[in-house]
C-alpha atoms as a PDB file:
ATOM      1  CA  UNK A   1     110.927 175.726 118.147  1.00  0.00           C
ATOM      2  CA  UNK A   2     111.715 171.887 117.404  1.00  0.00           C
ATOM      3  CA  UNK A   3     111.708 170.983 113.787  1.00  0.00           C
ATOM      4  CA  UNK A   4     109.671 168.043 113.640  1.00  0.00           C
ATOM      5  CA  UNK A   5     111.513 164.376 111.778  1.00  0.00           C
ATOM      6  CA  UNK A   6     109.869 161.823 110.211  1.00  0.00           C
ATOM      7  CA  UNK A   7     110.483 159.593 113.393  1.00  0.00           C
ATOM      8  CA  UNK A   8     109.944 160.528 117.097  1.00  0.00           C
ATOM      9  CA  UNK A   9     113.123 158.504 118.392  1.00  0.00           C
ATOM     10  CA  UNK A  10     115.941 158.573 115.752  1.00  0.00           C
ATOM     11  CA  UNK A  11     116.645 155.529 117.517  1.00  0.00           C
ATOM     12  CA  UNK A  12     113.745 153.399 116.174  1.00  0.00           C
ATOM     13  CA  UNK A  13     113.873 151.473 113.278  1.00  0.00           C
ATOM     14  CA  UNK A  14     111.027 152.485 111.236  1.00  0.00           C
ATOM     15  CA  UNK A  15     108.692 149.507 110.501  1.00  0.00           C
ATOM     16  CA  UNK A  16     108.814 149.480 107.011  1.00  0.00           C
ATOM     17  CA  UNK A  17     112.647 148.703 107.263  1.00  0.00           C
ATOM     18  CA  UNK A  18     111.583 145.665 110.094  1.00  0.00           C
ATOM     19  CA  UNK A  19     109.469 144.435 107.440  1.00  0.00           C
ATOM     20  CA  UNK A  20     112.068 144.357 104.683  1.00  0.00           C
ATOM     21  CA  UNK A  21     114.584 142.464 106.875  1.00  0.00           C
ATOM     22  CA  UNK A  22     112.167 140.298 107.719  1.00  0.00           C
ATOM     23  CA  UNK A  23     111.093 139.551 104.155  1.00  0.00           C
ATOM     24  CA  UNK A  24     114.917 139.250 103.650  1.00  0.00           C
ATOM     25  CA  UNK A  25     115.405 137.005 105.630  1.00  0.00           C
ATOM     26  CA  UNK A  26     112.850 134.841 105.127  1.00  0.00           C
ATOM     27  CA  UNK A  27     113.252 135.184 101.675  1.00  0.00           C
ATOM     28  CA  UNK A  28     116.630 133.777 101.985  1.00  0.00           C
ATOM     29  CA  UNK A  29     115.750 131.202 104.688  1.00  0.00           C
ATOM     30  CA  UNK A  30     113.385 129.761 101.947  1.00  0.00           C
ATOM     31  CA  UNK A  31     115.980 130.077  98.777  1.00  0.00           C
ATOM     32  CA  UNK A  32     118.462 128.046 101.096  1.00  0.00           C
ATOM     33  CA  UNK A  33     115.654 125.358 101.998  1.00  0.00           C
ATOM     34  CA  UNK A  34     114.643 124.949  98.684  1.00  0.00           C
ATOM     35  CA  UNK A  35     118.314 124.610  97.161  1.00  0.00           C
ATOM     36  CA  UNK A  36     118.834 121.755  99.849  1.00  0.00           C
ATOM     37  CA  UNK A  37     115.438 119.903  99.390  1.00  0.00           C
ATOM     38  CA  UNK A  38     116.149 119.957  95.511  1.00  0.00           C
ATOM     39  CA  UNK A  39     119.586 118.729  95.820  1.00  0.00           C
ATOM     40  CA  UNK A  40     118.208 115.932  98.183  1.00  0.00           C
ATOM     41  CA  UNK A  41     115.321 115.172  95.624  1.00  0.00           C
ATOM     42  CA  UNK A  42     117.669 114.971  92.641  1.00  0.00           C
ATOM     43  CA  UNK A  43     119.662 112.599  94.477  1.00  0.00           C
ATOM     44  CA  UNK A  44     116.679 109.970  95.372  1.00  0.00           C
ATOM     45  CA  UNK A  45     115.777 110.495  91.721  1.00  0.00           C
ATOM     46  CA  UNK A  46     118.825 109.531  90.460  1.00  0.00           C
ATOM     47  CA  UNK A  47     119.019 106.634  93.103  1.00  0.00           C
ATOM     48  CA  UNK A  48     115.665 105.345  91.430  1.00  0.00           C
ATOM     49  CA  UNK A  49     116.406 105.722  88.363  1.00  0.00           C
ATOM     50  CA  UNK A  50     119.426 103.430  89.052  1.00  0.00           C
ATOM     51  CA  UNK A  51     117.431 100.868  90.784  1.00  0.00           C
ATOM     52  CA  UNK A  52     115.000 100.910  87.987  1.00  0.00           C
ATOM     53  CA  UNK A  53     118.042 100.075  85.001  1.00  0.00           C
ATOM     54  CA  UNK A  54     119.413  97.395  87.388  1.00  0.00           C
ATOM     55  CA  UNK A  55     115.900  96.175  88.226  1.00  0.00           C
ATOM     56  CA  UNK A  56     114.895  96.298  84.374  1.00  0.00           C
ATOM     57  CA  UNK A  57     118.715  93.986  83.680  1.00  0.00           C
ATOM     58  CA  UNK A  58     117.891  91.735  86.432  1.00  0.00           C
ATOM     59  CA  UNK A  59     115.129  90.935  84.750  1.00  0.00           C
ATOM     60  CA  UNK A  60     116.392  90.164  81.230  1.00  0.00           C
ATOM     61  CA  UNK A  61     119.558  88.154  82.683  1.00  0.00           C
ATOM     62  CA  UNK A  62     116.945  86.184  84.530  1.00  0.00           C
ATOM     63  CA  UNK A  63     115.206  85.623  81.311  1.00  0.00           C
ATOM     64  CA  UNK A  64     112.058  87.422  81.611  1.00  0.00           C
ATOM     65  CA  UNK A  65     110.338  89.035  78.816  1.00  0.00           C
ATOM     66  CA  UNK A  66     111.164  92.430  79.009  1.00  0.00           C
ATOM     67  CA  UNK A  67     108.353  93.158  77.174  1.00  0.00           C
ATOM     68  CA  UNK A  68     105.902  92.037  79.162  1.00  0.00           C
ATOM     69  CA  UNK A  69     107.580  92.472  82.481  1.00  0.00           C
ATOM     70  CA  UNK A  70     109.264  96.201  83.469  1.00  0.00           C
ATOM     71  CA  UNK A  71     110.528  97.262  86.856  1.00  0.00           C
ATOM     72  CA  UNK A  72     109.939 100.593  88.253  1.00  0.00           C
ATOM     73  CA  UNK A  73     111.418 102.214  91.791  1.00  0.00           C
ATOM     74  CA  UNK A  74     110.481 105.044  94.142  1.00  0.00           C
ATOM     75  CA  UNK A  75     112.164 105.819  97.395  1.00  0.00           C
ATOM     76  CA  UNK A  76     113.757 101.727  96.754  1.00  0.00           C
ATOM     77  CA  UNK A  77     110.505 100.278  96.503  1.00  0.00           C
ATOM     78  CA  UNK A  78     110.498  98.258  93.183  1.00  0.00           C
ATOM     79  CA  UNK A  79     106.800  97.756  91.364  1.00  0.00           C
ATOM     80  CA  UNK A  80     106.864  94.795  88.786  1.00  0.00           C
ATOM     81  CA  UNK A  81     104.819  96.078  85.964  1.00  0.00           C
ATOM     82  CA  UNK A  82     102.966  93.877  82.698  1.00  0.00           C
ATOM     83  CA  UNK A  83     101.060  91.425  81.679  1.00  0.00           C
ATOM     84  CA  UNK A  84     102.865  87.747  82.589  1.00  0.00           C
ATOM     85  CA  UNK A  85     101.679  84.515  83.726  1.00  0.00           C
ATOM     86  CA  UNK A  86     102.674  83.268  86.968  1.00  0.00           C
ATOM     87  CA  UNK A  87     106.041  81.410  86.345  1.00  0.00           C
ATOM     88  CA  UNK A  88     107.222  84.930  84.664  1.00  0.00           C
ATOM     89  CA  UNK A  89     105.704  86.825  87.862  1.00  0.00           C
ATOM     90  CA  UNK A  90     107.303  84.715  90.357  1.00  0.00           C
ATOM     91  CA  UNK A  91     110.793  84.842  88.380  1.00  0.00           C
ATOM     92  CA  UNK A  92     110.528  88.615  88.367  1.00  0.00           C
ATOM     93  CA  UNK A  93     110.096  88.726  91.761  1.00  0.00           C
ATOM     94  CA  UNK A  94     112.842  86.868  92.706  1.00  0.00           C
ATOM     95  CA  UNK A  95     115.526  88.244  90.351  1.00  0.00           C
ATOM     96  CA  UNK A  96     114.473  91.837  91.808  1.00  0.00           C
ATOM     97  CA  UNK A  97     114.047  91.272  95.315  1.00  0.00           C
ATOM     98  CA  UNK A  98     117.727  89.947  95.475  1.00  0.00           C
ATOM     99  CA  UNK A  99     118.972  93.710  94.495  1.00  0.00           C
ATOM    100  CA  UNK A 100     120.532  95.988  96.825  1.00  0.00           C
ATOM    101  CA  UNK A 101     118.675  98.858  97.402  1.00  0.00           C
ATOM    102  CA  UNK A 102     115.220  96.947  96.782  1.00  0.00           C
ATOM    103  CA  UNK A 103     113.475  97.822 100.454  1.00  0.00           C
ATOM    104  CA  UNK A 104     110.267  96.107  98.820  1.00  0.00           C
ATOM    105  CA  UNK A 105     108.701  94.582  95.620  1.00  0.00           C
ATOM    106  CA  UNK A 106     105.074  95.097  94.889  1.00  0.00           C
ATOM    107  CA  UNK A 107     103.803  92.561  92.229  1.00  0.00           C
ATOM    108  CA  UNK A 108     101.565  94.600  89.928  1.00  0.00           C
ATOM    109  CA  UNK A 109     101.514  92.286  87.185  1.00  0.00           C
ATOM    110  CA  UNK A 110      98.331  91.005  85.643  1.00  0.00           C
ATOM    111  CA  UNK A 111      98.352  87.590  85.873  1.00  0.00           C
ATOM    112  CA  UNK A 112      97.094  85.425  82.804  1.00  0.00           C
ATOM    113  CA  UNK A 113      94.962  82.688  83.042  1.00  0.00           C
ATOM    114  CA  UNK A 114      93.622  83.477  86.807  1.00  0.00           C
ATOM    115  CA  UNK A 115      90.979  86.562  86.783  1.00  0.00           C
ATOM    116  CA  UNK A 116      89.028  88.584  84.397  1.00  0.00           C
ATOM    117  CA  UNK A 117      88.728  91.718  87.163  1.00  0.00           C
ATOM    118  CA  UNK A 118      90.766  93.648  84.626  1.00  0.00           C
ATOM    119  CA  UNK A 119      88.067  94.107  82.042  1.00  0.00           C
ATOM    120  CA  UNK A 120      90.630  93.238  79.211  1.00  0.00           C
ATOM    121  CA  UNK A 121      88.385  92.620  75.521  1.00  0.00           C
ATOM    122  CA  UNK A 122      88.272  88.326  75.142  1.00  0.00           C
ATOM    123  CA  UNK A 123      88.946  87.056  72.502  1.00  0.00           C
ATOM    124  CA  UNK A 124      85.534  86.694  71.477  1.00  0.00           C
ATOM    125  CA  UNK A 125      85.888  90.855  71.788  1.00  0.00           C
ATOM    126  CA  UNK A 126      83.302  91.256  74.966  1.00  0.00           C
ATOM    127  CA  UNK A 127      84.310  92.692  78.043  1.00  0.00           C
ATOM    128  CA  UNK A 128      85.203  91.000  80.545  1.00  0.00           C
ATOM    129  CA  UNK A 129      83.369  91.396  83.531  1.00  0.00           C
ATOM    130  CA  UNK A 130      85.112  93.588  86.111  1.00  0.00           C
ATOM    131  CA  UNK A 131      84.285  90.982  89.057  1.00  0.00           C
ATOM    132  CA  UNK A 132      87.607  89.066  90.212  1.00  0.00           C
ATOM    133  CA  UNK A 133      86.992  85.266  89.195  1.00  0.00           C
ATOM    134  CA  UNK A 134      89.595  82.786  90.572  1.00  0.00           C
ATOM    135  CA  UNK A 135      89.328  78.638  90.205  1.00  0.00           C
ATOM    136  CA  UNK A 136      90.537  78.309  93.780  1.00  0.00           C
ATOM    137  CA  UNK A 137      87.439  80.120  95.392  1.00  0.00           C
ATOM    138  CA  UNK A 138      83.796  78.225  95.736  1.00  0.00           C
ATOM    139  CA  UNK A 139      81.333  80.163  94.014  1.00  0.00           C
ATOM    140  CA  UNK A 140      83.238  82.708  92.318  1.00  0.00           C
ATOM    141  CA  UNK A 141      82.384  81.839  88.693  1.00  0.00           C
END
């Protein structure tokens, strides 16, 4: 008479034990990934934030109002931020583009003086009208 085991071949791994390893592993596979992918995401956000304080001191040593002109970066791509008229713009632009590390500046200043697409109050307190007005174009106004 045979005394019956828990497993037919001793030799088997049962499949509960399969499925731990495997959780293990994978388990371990994505504690490693994730370790590396936040150490790599740290480091681009500290490389922004860096481009962003020498963006932001380019801009005050080329005499832009800091106040109405701020820099910000992600992955080296510098957005000029505010409310400036064009002189101020065009200064910003050039002061940050010279940078290294600057792979591209996007102007998203509101310009004074050119459109009323931003519905900003007048002075007169209406709305402004959120259809893009410029001098330069026939039949815009």
């Amino acid at each position: 008479m045979s005394v019956e085991t828990p497993f037919r071949n001793r030799n088997r791994v049962p499949a509960t034990a399969t499925r731990f390893a495997a959780a293990l592993a994978i388990l371990v596979a994505a504690t490693c990934g994730a370790a590396c992918t936040s150490a790599t995401y740290t480091e681009r956000v500290s490389r922004d934030q860096e481009l962003t304080r020498k963006a932001n001191v380019a801009l005050a040593d080329a005499g832009v109002d800091t106040r109405r002109i701020e820099a910000q970066s992600y992955f080296g791509v510098v957005a000029l931020l505010g409310r400036a008229d064009e002189n101020e713009v065009a200064a910003a632009r050039r002061a940050v583009s010279e940078l290294p590390g600057v792979v591209r500046v996007n102007n998203l200043v509101l310009t004074e003086g050119i459109s009323s697409a931003s519905g900003f109050t007048r002075a007169d307190g209406r709305k402004a009208p959120l259809i893009a007005r410029d001098a330069s174009v026939p039949d815009s106004k």
